[in-house]
N, C-alpha and C. Protein backbone atom coordinates (compact mmCIF):
# COMPACT_ATOMS: atom_id res chain seq x y z
N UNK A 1 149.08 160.52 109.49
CA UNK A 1 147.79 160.70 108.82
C UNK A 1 147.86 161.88 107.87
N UNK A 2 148.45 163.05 108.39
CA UNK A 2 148.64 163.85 107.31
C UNK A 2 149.23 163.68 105.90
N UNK A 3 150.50 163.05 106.06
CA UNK A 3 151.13 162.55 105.13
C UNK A 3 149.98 161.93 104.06
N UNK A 4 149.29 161.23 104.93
CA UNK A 4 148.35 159.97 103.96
C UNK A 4 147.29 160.95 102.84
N UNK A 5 146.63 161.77 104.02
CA UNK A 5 145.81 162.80 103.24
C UNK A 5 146.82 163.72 102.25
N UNK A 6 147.49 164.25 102.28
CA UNK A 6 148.26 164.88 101.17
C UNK A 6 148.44 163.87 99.93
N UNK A 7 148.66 162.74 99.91
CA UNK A 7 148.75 161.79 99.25
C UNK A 7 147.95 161.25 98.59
N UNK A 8 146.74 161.66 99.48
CA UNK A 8 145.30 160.91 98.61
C UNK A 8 144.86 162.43 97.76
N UNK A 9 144.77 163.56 98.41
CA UNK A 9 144.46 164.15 98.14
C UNK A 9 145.11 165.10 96.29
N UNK A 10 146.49 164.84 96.80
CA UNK A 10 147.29 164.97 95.65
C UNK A 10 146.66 163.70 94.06
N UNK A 11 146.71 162.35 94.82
CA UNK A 11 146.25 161.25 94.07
C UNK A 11 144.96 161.50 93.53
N UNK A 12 144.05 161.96 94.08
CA UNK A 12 142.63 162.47 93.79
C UNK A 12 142.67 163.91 92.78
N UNK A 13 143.36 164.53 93.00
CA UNK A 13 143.76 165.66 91.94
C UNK A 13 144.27 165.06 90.78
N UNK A 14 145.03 164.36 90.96
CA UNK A 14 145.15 164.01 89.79
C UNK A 14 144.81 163.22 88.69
N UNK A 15 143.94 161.92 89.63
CA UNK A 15 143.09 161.24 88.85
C UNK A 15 141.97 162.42 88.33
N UNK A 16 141.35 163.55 88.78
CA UNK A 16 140.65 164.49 88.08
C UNK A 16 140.87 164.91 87.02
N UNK A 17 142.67 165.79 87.17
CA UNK A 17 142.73 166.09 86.29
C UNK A 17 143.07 165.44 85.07
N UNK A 18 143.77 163.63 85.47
CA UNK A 18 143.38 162.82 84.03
C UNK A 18 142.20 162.77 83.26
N UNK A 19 140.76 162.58 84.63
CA UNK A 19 139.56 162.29 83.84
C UNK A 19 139.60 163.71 82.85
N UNK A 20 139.60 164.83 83.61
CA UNK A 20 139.19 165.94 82.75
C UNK A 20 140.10 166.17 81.31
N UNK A 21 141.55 166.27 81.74
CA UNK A 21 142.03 165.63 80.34
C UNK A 21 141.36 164.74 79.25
N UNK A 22 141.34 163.52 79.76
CA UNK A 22 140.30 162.25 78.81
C UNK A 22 139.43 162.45 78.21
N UNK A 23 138.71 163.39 79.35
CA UNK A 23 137.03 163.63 78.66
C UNK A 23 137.12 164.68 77.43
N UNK A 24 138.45 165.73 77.59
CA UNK A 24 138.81 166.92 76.66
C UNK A 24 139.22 166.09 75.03
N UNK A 25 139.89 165.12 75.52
CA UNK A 25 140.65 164.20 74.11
C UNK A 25 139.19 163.61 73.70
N UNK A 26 138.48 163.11 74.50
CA UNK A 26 137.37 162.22 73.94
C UNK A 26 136.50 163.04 73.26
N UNK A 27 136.25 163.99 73.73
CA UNK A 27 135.29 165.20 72.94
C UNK A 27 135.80 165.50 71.63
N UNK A 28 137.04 165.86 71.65
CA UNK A 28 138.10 166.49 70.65
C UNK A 28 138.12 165.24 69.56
N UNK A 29 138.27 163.96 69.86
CA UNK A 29 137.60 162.97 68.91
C UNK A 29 136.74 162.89 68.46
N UNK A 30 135.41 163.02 69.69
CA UNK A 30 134.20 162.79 69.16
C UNK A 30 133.70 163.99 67.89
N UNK A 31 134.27 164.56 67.85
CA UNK A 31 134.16 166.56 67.23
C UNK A 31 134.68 166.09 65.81
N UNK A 32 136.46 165.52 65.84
CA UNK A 32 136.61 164.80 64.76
C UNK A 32 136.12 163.68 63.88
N UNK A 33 135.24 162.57 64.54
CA UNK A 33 135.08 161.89 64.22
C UNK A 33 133.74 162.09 62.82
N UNK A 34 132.90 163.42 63.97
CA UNK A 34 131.45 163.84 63.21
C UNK A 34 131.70 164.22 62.07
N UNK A 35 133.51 165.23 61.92
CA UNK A 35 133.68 165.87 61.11
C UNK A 35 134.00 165.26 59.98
N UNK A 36 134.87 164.02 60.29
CA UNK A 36 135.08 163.13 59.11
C UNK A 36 133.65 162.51 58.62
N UNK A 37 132.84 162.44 59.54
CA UNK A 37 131.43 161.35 58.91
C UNK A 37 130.85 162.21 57.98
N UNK A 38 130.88 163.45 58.36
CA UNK A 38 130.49 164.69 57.22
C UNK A 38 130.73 164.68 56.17
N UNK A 39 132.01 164.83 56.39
CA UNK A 39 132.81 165.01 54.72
C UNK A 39 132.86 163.80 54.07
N UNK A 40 132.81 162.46 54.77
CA UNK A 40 132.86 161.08 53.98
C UNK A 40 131.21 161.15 53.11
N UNK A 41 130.31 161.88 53.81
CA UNK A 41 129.00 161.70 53.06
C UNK A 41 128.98 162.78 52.24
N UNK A 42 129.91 164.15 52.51
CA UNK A 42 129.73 165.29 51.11
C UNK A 42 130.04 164.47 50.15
N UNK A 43 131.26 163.61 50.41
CA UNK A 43 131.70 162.74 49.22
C UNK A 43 131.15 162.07 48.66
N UNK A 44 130.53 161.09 49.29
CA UNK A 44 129.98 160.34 48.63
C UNK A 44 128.33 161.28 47.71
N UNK A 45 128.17 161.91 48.03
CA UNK A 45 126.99 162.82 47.68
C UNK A 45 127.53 163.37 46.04
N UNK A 46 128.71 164.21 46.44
CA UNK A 46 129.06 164.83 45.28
C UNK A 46 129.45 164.27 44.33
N UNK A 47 130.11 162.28 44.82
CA UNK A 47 130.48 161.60 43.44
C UNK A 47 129.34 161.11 42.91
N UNK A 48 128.26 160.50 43.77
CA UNK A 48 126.73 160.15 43.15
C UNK A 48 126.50 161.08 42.21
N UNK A 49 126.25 162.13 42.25
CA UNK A 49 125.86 163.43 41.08
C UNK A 49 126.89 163.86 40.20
N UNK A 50 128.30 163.09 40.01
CA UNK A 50 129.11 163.50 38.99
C UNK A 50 129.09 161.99 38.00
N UNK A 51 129.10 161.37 38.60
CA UNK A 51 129.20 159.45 38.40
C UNK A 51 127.42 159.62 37.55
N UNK A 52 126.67 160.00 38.36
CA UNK A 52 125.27 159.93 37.21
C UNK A 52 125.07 160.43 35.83
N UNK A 53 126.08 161.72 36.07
CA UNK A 53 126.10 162.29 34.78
C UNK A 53 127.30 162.07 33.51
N UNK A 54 128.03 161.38 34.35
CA UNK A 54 129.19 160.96 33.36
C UNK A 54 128.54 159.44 32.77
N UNK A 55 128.03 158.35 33.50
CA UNK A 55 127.30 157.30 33.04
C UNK A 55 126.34 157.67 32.13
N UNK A 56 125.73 158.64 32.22
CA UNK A 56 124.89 158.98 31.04
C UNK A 56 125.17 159.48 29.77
N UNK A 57 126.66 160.02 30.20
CA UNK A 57 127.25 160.47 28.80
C UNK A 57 127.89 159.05 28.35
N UNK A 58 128.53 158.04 28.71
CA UNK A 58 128.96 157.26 28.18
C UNK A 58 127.90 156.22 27.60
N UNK A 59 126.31 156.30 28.03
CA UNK A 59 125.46 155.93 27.56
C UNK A 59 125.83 156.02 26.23
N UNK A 60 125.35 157.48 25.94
CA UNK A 60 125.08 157.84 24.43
C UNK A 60 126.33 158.08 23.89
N UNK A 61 127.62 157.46 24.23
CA UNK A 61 128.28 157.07 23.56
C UNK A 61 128.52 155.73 22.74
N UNK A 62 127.75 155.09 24.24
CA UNK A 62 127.39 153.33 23.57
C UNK A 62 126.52 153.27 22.29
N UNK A 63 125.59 154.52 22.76
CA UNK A 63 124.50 153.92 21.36
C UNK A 63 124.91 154.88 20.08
N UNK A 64 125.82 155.62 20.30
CA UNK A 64 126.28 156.41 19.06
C UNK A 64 127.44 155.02 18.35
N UNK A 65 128.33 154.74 18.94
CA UNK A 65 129.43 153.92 18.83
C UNK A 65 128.56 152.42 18.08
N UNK A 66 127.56 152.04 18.70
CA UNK A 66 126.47 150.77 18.12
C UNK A 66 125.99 151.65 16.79
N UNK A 67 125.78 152.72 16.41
CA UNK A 67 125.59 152.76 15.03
C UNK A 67 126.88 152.92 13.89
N UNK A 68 127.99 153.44 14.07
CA UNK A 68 129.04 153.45 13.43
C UNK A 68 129.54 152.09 13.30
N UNK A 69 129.66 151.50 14.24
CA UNK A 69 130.36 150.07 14.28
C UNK A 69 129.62 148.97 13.94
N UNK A 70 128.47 149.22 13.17
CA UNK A 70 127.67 148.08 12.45
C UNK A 70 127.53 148.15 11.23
N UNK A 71 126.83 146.64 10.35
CA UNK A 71 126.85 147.09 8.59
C UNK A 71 128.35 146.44 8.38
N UNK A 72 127.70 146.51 6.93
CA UNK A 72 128.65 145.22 6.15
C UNK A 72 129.86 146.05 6.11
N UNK A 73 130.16 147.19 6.26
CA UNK A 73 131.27 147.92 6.06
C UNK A 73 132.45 147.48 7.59
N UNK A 74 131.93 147.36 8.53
CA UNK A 74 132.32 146.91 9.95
C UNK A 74 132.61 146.11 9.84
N UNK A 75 132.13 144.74 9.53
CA UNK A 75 132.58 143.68 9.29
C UNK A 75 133.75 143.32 8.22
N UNK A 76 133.50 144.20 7.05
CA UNK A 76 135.13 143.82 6.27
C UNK A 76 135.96 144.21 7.13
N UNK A 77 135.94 145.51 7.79
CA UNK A 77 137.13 145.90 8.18
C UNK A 77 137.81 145.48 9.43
N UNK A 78 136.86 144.20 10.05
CA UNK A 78 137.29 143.67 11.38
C UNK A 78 138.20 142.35 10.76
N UNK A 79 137.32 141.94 9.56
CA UNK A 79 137.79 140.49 8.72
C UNK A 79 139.32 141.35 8.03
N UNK A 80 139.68 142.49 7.33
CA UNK A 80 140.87 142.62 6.80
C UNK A 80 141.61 143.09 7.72
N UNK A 81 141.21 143.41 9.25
CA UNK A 81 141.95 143.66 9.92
C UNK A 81 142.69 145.29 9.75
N UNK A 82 141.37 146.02 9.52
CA UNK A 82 142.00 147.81 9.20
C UNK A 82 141.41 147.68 10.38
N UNK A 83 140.79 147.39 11.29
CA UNK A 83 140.11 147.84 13.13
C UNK A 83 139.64 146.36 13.76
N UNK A 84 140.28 146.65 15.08
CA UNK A 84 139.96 145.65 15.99
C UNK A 84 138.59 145.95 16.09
N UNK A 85 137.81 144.05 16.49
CA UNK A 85 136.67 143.87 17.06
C UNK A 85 136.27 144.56 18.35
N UNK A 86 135.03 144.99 18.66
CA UNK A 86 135.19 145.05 20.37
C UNK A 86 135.20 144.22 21.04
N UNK A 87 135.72 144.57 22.09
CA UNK A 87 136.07 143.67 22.78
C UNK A 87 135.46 143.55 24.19
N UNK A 88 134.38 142.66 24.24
CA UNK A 88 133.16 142.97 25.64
C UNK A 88 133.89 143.04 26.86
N UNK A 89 134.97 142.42 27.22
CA UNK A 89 136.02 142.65 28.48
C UNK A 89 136.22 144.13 28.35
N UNK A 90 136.68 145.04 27.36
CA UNK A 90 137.27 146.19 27.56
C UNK A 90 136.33 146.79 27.67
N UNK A 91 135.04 147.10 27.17
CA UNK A 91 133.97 147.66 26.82
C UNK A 91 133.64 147.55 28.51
N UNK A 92 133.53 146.67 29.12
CA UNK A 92 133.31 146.81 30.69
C UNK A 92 133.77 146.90 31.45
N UNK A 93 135.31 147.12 31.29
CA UNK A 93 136.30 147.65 31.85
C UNK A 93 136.37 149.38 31.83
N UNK A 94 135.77 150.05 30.38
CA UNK A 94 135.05 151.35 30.23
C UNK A 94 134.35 151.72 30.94
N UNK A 95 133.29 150.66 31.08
CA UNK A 95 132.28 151.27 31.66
C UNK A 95 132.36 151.40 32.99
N UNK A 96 132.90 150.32 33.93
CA UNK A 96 133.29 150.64 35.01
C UNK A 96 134.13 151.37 35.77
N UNK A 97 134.31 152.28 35.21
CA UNK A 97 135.84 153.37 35.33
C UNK A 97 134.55 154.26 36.16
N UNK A 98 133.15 154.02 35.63
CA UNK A 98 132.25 155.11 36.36
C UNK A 98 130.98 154.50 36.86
N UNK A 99 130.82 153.37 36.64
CA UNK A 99 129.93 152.66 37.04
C UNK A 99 130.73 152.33 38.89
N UNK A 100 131.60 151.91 39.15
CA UNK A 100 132.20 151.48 40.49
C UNK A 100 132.18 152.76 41.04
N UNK A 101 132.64 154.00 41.07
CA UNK A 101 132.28 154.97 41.99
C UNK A 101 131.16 155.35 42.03
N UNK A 102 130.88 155.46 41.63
CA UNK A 102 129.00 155.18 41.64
C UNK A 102 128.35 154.64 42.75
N UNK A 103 128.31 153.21 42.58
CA UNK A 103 128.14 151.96 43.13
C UNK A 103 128.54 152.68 44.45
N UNK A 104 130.28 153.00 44.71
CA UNK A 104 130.72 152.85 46.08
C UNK A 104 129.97 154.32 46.76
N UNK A 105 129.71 155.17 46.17
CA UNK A 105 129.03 156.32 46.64
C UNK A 105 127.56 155.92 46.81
N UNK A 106 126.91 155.63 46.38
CA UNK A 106 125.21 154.63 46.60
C UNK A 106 125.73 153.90 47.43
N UNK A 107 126.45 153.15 47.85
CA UNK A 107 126.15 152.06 49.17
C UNK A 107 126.66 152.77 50.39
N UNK A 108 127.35 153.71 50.43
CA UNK A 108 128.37 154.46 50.91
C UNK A 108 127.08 155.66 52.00
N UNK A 109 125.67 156.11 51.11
CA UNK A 109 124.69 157.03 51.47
C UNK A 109 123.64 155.92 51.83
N UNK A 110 123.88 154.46 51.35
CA UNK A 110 123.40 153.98 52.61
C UNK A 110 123.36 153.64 53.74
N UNK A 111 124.44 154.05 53.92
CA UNK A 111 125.08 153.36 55.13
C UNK A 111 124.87 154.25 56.30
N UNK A 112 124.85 155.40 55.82
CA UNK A 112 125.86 156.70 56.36
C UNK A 112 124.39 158.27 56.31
N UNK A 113 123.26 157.85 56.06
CA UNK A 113 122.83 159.11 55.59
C UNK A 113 121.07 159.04 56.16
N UNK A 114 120.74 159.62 56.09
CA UNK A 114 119.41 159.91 56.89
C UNK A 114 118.06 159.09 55.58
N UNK A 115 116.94 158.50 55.87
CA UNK A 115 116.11 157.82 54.86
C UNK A 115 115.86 158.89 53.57
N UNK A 116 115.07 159.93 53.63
CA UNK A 116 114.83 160.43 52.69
C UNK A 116 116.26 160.80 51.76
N UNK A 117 117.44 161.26 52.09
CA UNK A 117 118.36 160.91 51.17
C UNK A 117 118.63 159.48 50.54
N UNK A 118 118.57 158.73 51.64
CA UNK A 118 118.70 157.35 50.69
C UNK A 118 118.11 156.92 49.79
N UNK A 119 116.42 157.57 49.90
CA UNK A 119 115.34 157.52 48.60
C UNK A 119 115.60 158.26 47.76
N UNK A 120 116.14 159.20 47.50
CA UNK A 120 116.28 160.24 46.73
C UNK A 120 117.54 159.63 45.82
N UNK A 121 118.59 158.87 46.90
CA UNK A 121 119.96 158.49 45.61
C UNK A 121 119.08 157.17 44.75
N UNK A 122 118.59 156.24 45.88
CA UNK A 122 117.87 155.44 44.50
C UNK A 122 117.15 155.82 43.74
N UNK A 123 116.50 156.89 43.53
CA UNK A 123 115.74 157.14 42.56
C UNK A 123 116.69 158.04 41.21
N UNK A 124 118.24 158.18 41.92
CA UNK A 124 119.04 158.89 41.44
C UNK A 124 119.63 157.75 40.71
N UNK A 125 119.96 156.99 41.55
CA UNK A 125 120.48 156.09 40.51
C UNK A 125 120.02 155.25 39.50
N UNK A 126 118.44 154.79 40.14
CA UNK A 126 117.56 154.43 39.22
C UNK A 126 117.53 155.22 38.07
N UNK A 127 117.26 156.57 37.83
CA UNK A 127 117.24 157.36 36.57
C UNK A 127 118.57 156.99 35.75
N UNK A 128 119.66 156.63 36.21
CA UNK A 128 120.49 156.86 35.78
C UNK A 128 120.79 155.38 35.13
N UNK A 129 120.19 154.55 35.39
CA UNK A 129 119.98 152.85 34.71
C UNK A 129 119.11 153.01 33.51
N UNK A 130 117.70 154.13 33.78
CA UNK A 130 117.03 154.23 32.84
C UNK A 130 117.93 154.65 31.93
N UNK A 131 118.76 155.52 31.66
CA UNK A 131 119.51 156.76 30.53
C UNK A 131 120.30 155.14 30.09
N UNK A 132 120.90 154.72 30.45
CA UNK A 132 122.05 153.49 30.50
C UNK A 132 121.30 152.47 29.85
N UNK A 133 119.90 151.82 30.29
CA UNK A 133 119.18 151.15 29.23
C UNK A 133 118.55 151.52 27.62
N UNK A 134 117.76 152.77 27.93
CA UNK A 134 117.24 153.26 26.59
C UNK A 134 118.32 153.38 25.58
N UNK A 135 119.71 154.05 25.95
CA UNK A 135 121.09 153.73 24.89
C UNK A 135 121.32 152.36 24.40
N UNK A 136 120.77 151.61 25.13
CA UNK A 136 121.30 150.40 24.86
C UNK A 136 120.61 149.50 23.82
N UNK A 137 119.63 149.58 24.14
CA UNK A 137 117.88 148.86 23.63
C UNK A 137 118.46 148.28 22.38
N UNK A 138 117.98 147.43 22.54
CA UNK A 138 118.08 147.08 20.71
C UNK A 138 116.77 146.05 20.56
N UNK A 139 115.92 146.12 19.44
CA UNK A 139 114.90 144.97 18.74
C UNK A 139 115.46 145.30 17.30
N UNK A 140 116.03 143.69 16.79
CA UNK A 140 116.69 143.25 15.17
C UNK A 140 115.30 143.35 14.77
N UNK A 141 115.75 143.86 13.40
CA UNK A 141 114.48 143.96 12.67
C UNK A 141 113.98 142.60 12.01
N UNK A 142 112.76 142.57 11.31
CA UNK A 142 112.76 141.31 10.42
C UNK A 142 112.15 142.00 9.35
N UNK A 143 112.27 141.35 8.49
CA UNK A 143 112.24 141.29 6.83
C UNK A 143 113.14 142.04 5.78
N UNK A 144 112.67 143.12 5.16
CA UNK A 144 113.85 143.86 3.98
C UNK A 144 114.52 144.53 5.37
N UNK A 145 113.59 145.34 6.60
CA UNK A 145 114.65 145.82 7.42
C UNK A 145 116.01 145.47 7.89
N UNK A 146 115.62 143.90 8.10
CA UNK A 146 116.52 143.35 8.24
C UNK A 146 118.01 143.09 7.29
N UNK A 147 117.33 143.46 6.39
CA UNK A 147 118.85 143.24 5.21
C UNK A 147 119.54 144.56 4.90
N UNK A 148 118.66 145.68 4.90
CA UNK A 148 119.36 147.10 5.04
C UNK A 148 120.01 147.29 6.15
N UNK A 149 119.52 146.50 7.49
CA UNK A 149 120.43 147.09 8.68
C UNK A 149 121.91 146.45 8.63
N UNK A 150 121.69 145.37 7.48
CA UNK A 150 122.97 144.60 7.18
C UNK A 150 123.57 145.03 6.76
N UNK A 151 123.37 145.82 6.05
CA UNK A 151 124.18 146.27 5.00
C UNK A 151 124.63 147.68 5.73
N UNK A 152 124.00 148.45 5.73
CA UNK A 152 124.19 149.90 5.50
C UNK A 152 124.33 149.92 7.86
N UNK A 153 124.22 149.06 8.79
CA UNK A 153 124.49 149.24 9.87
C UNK A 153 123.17 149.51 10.60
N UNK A 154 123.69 149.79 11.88
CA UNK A 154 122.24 150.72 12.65
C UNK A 154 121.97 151.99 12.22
N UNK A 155 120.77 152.35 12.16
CA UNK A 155 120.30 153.57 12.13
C UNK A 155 119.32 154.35 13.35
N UNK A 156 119.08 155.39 12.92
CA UNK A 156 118.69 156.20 14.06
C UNK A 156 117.37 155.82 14.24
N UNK A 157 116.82 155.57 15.64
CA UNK A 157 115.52 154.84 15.55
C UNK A 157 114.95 155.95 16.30
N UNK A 158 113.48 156.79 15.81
CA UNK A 158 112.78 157.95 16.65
C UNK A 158 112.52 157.23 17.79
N UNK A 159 112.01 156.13 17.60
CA UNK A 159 111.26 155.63 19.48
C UNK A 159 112.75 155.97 19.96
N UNK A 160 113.39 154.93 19.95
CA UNK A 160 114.92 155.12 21.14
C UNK A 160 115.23 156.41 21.15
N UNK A 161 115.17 157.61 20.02
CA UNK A 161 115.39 158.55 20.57
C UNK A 161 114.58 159.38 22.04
N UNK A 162 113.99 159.18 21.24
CA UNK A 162 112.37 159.79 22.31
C UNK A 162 112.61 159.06 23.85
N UNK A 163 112.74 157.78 23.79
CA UNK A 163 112.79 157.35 24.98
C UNK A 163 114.24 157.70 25.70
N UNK A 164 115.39 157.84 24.68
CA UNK A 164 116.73 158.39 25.99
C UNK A 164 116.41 159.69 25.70
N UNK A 165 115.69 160.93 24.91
CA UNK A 165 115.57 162.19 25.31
C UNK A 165 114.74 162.09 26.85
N UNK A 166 113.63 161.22 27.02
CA UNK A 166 112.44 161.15 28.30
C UNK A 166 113.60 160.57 29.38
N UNK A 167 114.78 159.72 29.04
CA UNK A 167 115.50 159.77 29.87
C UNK A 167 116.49 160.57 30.82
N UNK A 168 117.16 160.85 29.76
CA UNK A 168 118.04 162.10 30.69
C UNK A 168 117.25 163.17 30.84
N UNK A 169 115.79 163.70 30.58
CA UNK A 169 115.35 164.68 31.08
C UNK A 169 114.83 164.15 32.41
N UNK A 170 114.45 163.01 32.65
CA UNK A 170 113.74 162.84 34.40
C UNK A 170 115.46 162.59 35.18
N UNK A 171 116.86 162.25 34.27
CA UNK A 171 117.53 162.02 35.22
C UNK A 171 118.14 163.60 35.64
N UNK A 172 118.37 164.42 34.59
CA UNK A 172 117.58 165.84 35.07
C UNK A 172 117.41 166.21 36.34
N UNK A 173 116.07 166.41 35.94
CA UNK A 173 115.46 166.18 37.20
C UNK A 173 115.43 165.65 38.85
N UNK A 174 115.85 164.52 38.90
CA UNK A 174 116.08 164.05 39.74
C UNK A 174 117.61 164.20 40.05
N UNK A 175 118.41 164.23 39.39
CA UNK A 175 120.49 164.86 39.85
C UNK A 175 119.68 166.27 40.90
N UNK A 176 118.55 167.31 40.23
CA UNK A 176 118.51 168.69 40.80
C UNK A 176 117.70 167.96 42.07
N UNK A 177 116.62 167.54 42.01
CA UNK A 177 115.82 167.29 43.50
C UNK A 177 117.07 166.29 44.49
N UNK A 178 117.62 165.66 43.84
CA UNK A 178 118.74 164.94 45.20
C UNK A 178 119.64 166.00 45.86
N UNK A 179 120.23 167.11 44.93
CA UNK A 179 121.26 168.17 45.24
C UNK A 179 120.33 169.03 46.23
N UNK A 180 119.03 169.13 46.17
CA UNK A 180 117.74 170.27 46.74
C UNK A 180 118.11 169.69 48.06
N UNK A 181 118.07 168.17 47.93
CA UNK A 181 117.68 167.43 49.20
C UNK A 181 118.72 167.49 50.11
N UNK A 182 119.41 167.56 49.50
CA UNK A 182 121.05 167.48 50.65
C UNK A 182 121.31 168.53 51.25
N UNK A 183 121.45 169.74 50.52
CA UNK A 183 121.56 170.97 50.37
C UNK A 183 120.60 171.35 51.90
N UNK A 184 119.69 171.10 51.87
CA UNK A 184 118.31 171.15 52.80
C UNK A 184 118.72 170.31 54.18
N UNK A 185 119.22 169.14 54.02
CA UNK A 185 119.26 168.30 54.80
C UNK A 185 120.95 168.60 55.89
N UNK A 186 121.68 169.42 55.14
CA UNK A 186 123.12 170.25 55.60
C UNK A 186 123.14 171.32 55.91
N UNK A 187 122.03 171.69 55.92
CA UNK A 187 121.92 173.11 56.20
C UNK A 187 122.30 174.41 55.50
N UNK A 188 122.43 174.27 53.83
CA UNK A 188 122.79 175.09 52.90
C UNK A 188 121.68 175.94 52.49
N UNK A 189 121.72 176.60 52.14
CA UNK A 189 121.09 178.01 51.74
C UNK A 189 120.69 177.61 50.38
N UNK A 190 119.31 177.70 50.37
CA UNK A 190 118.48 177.57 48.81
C UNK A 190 119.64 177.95 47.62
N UNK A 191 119.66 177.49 46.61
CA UNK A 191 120.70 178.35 45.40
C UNK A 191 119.86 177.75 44.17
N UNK A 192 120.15 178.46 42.82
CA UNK A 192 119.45 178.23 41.46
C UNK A 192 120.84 177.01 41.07
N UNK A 193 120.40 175.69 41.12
CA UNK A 193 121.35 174.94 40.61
C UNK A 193 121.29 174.78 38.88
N UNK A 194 120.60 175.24 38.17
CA UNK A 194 120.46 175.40 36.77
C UNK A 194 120.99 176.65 35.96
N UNK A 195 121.59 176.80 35.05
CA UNK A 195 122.21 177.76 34.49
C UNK A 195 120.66 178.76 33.65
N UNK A 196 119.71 178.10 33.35
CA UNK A 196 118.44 178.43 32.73
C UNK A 196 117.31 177.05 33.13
N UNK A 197 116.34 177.77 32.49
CA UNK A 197 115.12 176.66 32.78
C UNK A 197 115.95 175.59 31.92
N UNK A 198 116.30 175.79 30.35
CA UNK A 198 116.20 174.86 29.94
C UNK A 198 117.84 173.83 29.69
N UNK A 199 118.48 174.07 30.65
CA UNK A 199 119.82 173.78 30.60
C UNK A 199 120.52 173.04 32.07
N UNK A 200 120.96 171.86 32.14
CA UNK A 200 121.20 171.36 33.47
C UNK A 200 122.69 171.28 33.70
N UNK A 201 123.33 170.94 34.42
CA UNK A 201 124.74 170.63 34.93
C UNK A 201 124.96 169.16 34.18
């Protein structure tokens, strides 16, 4: 009988000290696991707010690029072949170089992130469709307008301006209240994310 008890007793020690081992690895996971869920959402946080502002610059590249590349002058030179046509495949192959991280960072803070951040990136990203549409806009003119824009290309239209200036100033806005929100929601320390009132990241 002694024998037996040394045996169980030894056996019982040591199934302990497996559990207590186990439970040490399982913690030590669970510790890692939080830590990666962290940093997978800094990420996705910090590409949402770099991806918004780079889409907006390639905005107003679209609508700068739509006035140079129109007008009868564009057209000889696509017909004599001094410059390739665009080409709508490549043109969205451009655009998606920043449109897809984007995308994967927005679905990424849905998945992964508490409600009021998730409202805050759609409204982040929403702004950032607005900046991406107003560049885009186009109404063809009709009558003599119509034959000067033929000729001489697009020109600068005040509404579209006005409306992508009202744009990137609410997307502005909203890049700083999503950064407020996170910042808040991680436990970071208030900071002036603006260089001046009138100047943004």
């Amino acid at each position: 009988m002694y024998a037996w008890a040394v045996v169980i007793s030894g056996l019982g020690g040591g199934l302990l000290g497996a559990a207590a081992s186990f439970g040490a690895v399982a913690y030590q996971q669970r510790r890692l696991d939080r830590r990666e869920a962290a940093s997978a959402r800094g990420k996705a946080y910090g590409e949402l707010l770099l991806r918004s502002l780079t889409l907006a610059q390639r905005a107003a590249t679209l609508m700068a690029t739509a006035r140079v590349r129109s007008g009868l002058r564009e057209g000889l030179d696509v017909v004599l072949r001094h410059r390739k046509p665009l080409d709508p495949m490549q043109l969205h192959d451009w655009l998606m170089q920043d449109m897809l991280p984007a995308i994967e960072a927005w679905s990424n803070i849905w998945l992964t992130t508490p409600p009021p951040i998730v409202t805050k990136a759609n409204e982040l990203f929403g702004a950032c469709s607005e900046v991406m549409e107003a560049a885009t806009s186009y109404e063809p003119p009709a009558g003599a307008a119509q034959l000067r824009e033929f000729l001489r290309g697009l020109q600068e239209n005040p509404e579209q301006t006005k409306r992508v200036t009202d744009a990137v100033f609410f997307l502005r806005e909203t890049r700083r209240d999503f950064a407020i929100l996170v910042r808040e929601t991680t436990g970071q320390a208030p900071a002036e994310l603006f260089l001046s009132s009138n100047s943004a990241p």
